[in-house]
N, C-alpha and C. Protein backbone atom coordinates (compact mmCIF):
# COMPACT_ATOMS: atom_id res chain seq x y z
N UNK A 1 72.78 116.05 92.72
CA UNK A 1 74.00 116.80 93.03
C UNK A 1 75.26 116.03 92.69
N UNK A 2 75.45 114.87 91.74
CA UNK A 2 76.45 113.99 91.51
C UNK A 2 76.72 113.06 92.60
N UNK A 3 77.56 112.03 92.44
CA UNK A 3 78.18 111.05 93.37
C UNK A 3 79.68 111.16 93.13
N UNK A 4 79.87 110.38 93.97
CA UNK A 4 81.22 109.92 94.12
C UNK A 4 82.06 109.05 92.88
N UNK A 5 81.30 108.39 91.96
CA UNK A 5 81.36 107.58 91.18
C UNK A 5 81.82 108.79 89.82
N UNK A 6 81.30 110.06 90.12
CA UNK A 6 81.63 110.92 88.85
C UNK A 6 83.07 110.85 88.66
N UNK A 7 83.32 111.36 87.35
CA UNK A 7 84.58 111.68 86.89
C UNK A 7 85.02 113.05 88.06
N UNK A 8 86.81 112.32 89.06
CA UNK A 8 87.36 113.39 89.79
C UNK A 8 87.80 114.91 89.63
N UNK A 9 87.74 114.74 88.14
CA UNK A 9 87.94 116.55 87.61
C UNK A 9 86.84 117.06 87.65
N UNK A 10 85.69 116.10 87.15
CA UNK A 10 84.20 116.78 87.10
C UNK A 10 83.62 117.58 88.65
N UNK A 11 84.02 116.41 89.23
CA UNK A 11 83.61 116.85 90.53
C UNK A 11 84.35 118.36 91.39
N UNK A 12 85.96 118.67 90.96
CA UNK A 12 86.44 119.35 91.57
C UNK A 12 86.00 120.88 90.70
N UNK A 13 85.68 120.60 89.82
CA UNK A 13 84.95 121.93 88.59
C UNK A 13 83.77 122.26 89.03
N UNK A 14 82.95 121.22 89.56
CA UNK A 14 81.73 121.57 90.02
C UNK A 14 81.68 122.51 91.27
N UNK A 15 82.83 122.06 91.86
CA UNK A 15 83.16 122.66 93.28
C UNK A 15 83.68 124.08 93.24
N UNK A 16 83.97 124.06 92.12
CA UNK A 16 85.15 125.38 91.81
C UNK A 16 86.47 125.37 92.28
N UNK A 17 86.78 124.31 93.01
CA UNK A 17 88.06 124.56 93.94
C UNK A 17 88.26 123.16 94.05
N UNK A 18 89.87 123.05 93.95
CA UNK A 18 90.78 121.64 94.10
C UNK A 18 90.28 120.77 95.19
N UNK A 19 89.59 119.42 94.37
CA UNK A 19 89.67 118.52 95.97
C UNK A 19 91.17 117.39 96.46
N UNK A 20 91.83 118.01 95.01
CA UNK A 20 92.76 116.63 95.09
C UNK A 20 92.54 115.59 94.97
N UNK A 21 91.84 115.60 94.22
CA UNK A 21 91.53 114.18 93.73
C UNK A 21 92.22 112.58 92.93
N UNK A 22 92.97 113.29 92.31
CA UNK A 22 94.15 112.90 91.49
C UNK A 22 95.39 113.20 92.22
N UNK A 23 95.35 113.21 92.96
CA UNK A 23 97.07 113.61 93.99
C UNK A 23 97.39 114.19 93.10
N UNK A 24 98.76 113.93 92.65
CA UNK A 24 99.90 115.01 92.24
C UNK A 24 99.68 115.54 91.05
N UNK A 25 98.64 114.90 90.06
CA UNK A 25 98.29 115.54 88.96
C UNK A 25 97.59 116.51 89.09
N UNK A 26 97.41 116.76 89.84
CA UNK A 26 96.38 118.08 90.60
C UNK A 26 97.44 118.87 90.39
N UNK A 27 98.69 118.87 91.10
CA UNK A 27 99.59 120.17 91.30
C UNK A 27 100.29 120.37 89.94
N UNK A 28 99.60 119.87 88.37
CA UNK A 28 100.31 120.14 87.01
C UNK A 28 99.55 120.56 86.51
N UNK A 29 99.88 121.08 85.25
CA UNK A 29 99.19 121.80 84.26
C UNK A 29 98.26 120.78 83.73
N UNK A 30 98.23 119.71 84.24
CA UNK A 30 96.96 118.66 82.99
C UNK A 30 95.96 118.98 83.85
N UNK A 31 95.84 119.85 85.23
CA UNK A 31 94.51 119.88 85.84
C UNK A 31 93.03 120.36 85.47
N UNK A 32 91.84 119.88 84.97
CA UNK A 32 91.13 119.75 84.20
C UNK A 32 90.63 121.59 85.18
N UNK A 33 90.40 121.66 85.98
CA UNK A 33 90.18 122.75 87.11
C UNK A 33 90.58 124.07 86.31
N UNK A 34 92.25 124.21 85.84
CA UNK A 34 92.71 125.06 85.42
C UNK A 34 92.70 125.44 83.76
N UNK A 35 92.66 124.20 83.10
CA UNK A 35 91.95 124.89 82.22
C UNK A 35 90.52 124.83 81.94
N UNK A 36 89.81 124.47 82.59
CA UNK A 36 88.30 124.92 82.69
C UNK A 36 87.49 124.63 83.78
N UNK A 37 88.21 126.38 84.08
CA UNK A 37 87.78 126.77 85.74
C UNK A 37 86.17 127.20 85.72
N UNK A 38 85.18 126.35 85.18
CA UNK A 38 83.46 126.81 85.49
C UNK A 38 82.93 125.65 85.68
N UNK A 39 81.80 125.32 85.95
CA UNK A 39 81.26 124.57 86.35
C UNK A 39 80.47 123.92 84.93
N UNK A 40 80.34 122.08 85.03
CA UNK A 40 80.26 121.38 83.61
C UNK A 40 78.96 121.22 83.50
N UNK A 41 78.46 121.36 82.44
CA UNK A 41 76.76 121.16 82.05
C UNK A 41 76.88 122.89 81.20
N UNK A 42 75.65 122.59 80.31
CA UNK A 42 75.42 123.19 79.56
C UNK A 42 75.18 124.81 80.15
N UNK A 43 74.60 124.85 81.05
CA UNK A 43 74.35 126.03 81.83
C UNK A 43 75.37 126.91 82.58
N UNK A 44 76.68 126.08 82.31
CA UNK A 44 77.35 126.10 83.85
C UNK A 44 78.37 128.01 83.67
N UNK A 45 77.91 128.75 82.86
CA UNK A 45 78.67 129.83 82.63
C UNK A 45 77.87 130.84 83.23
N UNK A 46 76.72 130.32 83.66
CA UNK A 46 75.69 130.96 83.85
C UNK A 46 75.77 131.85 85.04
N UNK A 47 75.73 133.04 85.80
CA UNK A 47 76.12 133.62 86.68
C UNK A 47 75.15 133.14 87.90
N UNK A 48 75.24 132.54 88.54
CA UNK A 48 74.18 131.91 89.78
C UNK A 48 73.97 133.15 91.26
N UNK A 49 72.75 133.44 91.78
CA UNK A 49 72.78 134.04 92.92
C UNK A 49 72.57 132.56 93.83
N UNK A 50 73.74 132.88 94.36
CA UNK A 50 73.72 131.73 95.75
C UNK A 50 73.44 132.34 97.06
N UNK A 51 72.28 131.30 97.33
CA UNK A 51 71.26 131.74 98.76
C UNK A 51 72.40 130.97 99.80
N UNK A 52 71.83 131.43 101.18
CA UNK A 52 72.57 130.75 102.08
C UNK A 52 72.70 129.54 102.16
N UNK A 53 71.25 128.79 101.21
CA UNK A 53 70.67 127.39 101.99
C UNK A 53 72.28 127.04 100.85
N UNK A 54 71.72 127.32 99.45
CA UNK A 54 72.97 127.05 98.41
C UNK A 54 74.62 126.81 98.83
N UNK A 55 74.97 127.87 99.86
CA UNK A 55 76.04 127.86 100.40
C UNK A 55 76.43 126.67 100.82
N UNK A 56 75.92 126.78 101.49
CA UNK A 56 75.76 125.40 102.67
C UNK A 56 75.78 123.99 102.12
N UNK A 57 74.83 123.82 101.24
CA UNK A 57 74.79 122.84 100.52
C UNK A 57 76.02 122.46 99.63
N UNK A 58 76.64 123.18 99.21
CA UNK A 58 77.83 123.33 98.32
C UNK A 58 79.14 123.02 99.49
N UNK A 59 78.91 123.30 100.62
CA UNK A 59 80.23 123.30 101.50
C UNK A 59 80.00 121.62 102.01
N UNK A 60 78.95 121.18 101.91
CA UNK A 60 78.49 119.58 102.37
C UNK A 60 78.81 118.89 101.18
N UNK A 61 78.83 119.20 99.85
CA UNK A 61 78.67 118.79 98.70
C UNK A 61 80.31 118.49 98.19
N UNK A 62 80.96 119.52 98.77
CA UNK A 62 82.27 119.72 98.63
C UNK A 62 82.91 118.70 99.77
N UNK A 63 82.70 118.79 100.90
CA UNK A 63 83.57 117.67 101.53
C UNK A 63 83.25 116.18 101.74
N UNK A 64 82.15 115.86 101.25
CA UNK A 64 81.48 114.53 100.75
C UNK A 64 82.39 113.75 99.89
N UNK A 65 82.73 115.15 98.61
CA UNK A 65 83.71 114.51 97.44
C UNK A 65 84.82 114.47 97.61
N UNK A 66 85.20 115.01 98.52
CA UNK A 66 86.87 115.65 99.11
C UNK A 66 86.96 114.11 99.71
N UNK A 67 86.36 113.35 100.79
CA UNK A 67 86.47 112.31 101.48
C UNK A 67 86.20 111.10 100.51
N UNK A 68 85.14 110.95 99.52
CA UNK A 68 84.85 110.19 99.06
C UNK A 68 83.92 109.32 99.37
N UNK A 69 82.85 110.24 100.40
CA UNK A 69 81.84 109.42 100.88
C UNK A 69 80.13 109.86 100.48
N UNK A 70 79.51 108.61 100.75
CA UNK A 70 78.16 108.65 99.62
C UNK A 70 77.20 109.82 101.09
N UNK A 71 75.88 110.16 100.76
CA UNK A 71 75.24 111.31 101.86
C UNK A 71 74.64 110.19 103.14
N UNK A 72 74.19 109.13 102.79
CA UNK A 72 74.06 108.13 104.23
C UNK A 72 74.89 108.03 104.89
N UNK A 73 76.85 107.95 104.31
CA UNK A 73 77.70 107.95 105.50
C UNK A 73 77.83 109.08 106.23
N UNK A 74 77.91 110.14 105.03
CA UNK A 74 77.75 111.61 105.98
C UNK A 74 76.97 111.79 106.93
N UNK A 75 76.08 111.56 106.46
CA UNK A 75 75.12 112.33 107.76
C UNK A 75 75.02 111.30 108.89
N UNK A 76 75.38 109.64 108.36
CA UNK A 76 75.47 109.07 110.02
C UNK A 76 77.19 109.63 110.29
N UNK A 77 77.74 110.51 110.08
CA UNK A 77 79.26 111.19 110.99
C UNK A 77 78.94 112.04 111.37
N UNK A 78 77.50 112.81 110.66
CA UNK A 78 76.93 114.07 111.50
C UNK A 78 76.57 113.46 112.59
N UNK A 79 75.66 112.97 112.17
CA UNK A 79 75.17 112.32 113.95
C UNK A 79 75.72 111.82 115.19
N UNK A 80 77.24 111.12 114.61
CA UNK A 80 77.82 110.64 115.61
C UNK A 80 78.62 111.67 116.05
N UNK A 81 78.46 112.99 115.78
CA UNK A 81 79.74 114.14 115.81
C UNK A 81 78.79 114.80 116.88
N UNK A 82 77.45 114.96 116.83
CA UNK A 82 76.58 115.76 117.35
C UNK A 82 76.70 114.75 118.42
N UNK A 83 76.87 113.95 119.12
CA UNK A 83 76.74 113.22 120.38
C UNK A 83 77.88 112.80 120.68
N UNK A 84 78.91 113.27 120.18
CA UNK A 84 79.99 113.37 120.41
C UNK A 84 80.75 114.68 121.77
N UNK A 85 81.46 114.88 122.20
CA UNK A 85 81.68 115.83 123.05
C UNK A 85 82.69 116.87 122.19
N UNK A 86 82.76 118.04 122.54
CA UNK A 86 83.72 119.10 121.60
C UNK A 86 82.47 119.77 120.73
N UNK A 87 83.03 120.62 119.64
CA UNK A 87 82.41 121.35 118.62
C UNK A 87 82.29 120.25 117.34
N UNK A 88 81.36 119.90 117.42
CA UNK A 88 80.41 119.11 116.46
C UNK A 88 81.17 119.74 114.83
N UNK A 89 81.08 120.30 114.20
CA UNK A 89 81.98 120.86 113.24
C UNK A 89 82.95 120.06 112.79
N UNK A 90 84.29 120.21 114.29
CA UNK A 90 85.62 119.92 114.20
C UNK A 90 85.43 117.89 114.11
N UNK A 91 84.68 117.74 115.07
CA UNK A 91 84.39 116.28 115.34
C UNK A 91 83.90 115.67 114.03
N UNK A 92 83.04 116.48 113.42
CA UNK A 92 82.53 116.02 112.07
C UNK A 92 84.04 115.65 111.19
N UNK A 93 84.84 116.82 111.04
CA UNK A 93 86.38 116.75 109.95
C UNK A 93 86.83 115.71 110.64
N UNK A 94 87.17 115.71 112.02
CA UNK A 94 88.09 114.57 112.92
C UNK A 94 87.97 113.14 112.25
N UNK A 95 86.54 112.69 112.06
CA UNK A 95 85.78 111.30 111.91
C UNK A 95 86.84 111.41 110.77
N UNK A 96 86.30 112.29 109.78
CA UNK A 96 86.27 112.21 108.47
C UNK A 96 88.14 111.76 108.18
N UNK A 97 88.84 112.66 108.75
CA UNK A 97 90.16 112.59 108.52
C UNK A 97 90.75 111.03 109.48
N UNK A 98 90.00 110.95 110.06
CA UNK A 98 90.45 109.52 110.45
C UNK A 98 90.42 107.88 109.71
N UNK A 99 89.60 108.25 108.56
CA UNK A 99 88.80 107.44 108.11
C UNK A 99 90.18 106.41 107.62
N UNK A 100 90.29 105.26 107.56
CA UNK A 100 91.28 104.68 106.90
C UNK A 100 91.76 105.00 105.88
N UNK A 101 90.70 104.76 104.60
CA UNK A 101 91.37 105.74 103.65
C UNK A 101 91.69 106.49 103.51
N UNK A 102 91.84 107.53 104.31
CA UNK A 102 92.40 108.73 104.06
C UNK A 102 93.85 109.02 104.99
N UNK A 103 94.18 107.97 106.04
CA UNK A 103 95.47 108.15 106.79
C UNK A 103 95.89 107.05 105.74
N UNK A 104 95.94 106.66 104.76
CA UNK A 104 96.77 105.75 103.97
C UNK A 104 96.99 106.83 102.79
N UNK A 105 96.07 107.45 102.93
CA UNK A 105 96.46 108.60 101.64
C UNK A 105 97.48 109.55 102.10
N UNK A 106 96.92 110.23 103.32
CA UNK A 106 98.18 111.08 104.00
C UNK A 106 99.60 110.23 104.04
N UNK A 107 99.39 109.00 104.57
CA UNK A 107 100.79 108.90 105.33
C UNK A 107 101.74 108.17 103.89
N UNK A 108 101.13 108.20 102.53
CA UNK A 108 101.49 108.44 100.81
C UNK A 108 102.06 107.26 100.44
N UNK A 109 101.07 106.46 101.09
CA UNK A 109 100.71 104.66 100.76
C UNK A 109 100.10 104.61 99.61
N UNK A 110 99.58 105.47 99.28
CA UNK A 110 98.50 106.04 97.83
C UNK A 110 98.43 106.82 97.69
N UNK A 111 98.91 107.38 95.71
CA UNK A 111 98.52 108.41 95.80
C UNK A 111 97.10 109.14 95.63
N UNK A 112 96.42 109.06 95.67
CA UNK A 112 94.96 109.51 95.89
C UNK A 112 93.78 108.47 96.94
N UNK A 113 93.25 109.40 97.76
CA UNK A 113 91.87 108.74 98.48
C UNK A 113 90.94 107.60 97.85
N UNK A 114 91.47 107.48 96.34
CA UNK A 114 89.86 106.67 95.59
C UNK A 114 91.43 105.84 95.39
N UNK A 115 92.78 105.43 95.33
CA UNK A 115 93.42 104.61 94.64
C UNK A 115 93.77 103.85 96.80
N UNK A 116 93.73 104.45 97.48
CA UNK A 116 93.60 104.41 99.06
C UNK A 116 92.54 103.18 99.28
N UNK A 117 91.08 103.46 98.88
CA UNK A 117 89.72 102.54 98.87
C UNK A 117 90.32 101.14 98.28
N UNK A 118 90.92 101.40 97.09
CA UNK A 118 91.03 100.63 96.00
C UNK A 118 92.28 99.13 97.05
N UNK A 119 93.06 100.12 97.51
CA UNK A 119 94.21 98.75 98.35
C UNK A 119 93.34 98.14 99.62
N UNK A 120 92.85 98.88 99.78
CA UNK A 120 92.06 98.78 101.32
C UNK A 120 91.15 97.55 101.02
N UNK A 121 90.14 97.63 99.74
CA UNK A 121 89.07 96.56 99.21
C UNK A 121 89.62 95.26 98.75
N UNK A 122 91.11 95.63 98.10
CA UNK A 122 91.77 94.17 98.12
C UNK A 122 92.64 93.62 98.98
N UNK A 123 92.73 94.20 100.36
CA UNK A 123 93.19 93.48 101.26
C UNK A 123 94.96 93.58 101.55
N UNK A 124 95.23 95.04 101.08
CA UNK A 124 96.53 95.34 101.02
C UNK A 124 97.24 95.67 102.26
N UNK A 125 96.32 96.31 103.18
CA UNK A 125 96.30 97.25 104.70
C UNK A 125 96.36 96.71 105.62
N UNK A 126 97.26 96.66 106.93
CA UNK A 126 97.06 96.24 107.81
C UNK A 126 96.92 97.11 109.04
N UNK A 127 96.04 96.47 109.57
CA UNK A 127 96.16 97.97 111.35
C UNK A 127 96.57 96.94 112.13
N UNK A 128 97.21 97.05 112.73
CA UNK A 128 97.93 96.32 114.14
C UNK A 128 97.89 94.85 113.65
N UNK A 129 98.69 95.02 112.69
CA UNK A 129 99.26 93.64 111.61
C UNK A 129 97.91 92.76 111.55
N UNK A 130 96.67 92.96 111.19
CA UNK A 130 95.49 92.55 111.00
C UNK A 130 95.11 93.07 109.17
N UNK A 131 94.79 92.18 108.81
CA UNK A 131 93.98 92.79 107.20
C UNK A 131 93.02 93.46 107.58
N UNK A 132 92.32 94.65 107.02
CA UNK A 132 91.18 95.29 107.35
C UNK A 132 90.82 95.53 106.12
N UNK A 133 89.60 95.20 105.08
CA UNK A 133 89.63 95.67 103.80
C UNK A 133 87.97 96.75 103.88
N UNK A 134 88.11 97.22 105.26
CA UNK A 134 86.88 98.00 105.37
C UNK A 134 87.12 99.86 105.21
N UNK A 135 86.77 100.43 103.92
CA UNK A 135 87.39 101.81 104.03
C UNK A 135 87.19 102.74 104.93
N UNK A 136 85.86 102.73 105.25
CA UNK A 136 85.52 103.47 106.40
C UNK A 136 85.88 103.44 108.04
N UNK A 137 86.86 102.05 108.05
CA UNK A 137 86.95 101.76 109.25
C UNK A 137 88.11 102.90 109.95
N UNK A 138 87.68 102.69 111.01
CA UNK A 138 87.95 104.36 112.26
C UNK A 138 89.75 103.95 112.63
N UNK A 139 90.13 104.72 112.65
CA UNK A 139 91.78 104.57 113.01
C UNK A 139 91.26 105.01 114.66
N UNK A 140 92.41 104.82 115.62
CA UNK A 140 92.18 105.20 116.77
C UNK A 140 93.84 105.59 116.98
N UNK A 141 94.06 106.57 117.96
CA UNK A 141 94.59 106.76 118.41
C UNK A 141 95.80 105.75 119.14
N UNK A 142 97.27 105.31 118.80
CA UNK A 142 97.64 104.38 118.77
C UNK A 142 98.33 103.38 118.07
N UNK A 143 97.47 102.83 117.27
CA UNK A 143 96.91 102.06 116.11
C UNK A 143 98.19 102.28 115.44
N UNK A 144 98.82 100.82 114.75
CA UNK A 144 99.82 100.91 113.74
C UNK A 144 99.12 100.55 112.44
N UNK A 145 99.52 101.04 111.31
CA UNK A 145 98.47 101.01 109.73
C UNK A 145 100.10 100.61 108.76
N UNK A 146 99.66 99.57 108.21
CA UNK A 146 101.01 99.14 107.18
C UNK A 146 100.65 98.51 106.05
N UNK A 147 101.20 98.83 105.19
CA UNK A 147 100.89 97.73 103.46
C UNK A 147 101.45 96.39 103.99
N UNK A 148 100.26 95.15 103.68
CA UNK A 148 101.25 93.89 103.96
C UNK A 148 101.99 93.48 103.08
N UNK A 149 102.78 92.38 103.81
CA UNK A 149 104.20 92.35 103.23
C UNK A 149 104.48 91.90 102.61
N UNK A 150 103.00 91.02 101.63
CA UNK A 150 103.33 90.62 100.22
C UNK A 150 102.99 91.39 99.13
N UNK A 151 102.45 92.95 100.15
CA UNK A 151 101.76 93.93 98.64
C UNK A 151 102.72 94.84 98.51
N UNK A 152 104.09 94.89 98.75
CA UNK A 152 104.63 96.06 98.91
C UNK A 152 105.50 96.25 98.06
N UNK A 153 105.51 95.46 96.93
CA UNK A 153 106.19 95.45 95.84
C UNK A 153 104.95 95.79 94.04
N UNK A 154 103.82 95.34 95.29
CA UNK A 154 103.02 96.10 93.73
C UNK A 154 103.32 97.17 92.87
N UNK A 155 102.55 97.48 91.90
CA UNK A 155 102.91 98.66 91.03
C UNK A 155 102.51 99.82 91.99
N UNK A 156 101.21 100.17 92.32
CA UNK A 156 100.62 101.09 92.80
C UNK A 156 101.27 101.80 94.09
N UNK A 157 101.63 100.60 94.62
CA UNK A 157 102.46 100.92 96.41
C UNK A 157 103.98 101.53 95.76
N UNK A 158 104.34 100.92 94.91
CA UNK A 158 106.12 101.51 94.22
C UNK A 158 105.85 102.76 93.98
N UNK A 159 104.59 103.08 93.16
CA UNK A 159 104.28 104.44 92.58
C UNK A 159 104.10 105.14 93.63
N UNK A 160 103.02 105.13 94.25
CA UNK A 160 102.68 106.11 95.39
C UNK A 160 103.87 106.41 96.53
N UNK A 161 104.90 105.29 96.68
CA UNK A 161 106.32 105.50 97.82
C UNK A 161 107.07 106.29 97.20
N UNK A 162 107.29 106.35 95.31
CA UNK A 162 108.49 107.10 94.97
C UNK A 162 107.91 108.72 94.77
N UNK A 163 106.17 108.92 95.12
CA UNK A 163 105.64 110.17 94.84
C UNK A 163 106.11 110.91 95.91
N UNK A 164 105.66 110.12 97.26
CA UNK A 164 105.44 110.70 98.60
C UNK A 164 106.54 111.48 98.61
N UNK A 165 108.08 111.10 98.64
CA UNK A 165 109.35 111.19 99.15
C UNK A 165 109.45 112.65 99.34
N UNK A 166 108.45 113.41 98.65
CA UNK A 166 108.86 115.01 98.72
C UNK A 166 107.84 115.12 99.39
N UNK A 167 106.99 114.70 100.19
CA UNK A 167 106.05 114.95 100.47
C UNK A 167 105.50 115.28 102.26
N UNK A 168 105.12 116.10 103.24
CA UNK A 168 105.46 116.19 104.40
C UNK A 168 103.69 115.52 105.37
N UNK A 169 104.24 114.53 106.19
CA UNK A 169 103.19 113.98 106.33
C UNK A 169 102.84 114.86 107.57
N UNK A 170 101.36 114.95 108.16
CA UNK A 170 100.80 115.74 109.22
C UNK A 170 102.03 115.10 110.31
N UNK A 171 101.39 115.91 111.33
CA UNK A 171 102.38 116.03 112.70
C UNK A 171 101.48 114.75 113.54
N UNK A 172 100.35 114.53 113.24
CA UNK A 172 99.04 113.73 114.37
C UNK A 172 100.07 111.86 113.59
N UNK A 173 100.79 111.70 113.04
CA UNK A 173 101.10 110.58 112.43
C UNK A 173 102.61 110.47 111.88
N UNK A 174 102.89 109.52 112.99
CA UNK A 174 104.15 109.15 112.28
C UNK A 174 104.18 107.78 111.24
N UNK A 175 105.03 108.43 110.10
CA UNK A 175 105.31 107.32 109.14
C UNK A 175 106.50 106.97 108.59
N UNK A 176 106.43 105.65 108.73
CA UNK A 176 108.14 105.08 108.21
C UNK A 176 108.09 105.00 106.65
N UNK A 177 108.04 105.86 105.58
CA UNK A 177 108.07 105.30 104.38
C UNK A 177 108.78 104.29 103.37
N UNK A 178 109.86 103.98 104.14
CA UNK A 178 110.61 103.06 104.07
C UNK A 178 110.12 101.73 103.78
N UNK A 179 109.61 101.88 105.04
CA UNK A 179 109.04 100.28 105.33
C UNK A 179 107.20 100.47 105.37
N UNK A 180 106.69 101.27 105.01
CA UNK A 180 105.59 101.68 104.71
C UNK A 180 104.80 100.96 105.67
N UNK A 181 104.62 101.59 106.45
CA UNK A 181 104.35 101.63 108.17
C UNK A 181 104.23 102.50 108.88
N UNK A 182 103.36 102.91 109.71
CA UNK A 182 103.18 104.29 110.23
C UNK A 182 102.49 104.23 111.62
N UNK A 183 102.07 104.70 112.17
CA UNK A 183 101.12 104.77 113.33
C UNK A 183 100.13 106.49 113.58
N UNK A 184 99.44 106.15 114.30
CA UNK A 184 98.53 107.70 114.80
C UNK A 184 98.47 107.51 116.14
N UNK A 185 99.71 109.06 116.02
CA UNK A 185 99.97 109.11 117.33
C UNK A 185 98.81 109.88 118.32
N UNK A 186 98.05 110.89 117.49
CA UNK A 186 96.56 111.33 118.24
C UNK A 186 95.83 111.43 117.09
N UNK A 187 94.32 112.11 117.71
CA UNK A 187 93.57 112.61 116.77
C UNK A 187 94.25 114.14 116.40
N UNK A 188 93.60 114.29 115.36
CA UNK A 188 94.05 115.67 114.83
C UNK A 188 93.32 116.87 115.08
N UNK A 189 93.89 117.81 115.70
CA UNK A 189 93.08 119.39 115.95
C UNK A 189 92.81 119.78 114.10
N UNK A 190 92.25 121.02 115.01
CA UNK A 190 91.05 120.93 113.15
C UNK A 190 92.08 122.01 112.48
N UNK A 191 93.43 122.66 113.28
CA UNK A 191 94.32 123.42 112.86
C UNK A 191 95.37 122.56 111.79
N UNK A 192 95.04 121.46 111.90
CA UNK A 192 96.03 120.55 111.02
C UNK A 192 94.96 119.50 110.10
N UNK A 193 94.07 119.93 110.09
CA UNK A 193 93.55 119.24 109.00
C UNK A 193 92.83 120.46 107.73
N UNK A 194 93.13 119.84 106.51
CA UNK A 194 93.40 121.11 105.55
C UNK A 194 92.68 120.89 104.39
N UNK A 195 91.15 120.14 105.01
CA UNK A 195 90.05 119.87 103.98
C UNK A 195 89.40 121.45 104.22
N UNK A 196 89.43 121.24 102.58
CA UNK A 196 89.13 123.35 102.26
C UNK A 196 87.41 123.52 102.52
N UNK A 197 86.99 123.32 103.54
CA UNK A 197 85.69 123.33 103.59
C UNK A 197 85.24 124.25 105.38
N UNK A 198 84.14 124.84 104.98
CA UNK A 198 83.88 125.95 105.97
C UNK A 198 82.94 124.70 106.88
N UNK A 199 83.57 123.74 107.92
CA UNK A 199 82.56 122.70 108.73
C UNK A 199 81.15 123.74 109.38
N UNK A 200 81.37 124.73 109.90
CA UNK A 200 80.16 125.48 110.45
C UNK A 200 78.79 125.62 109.19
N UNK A 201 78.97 125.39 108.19
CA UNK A 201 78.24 125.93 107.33
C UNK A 201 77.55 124.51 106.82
N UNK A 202 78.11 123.34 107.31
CA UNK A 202 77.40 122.30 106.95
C UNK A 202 76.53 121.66 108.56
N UNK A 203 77.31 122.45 109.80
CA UNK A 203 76.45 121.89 110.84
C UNK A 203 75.21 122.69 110.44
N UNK A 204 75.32 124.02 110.06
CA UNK A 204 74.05 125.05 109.88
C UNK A 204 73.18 124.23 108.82
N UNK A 205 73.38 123.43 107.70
CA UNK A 205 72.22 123.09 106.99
C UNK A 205 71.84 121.53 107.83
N UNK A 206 72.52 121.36 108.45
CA UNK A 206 71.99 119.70 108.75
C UNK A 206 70.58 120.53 109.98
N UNK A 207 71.35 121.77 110.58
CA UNK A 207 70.40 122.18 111.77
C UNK A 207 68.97 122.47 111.10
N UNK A 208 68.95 122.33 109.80
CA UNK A 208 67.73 122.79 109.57
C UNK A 208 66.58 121.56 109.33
N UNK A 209 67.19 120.74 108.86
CA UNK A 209 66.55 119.26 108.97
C UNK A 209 65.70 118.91 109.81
């Protein structure tokens, strides 16, 4: 079913639908999506009857690539979502949107989730003025997240600060873009998180396991 490692247009074609993968080149005409909106491989024009199990699989398949995570991390966030308290679903997106890389992507420290990994692995990030170069590691509620203060003149951090500026960060996180610094002020209700994926339809295939 591909990895994470595929080419980011490939993956969002496969999906049929934008993961954002490329931040802002997503919202231009070079989006590989728009001009070739079918799915890649030789077959891919092919009219498919999609079964439920198919559904399902495709809605797991889709927010795997959306996050940028391999199917062992997934399914240990299923698990920890299912013994979690609340609707297992929402708890599943919650993890997911908490993930470091991805509140460095929101709060437009980077522009994309895979260029997010990329500062995080060389030691660019700080949570409560600590280096953390772990992507998956859990934000909590609280928690201050900042570029340190000898990376903040890189190319990548200049690029991604002069993208953001038009850009409106969630309400669950305040961010100083200025000084590229932010905090999470809660977790996020699943009304403000805006990964395009139906979560009920991936608790339904894990239930079948």
């Amino acid at each position: 079913m591909g990895s994470v490692k595929e080419q980011p247009c490939k993956l969002c074609r496969r999906e049929k639908q934008k993961l954002f993968l490329k931040g802002s080149r997503c919202f231009t005409d070079k989006c590989a999506l728009d001009r070739k909106p079918y799915v890649p491989g030789q077959k891919s024009k092919m009219r498919l009857i999609e079964s439920e199990y198919y559904s399902q699989l495709r809605e797991k398949q889709k927010a795997k690539r959306y996050y940028g995570v391999l199917e062992k991390q997934f399914r240990n966030y299923y698990k920890h979502a299912v013994k979690s308290k609340g609707i297992t679903g929402e708890v599943l997106l919650q993890l997911l949107e908490t993930r470091l890389d991805n509140v460095i992507y929101l709060m437009g420290f980077a522009v994309s989730r895979r260029q997010a990994k990329q500062l995080i692995s060389h030691g660019h990030i700080a949570v409560n003025d600590k280096r953390v170069d772990i992507s998956s590691y859990q934000v909590k509620e609280g928690q201050n997240v900042s570029v340190m203060a000898a990376s903040r003149e890189i190319v990548p951090v200049l690029e991604a600060k002069e993208s953001a500026g038009s850009l409106t960060s969630p309400e669950w996180l305040k961010v100083d873009l200025a000084n590229l610094q932010g905090q999470i002020l809660r977790i996020p209700e699943r009304s403000e998180i805006k990964t395009p994926v139906n979560e009920q339809m991936i608790v339904e295939l894990y239930s079948k396991v």
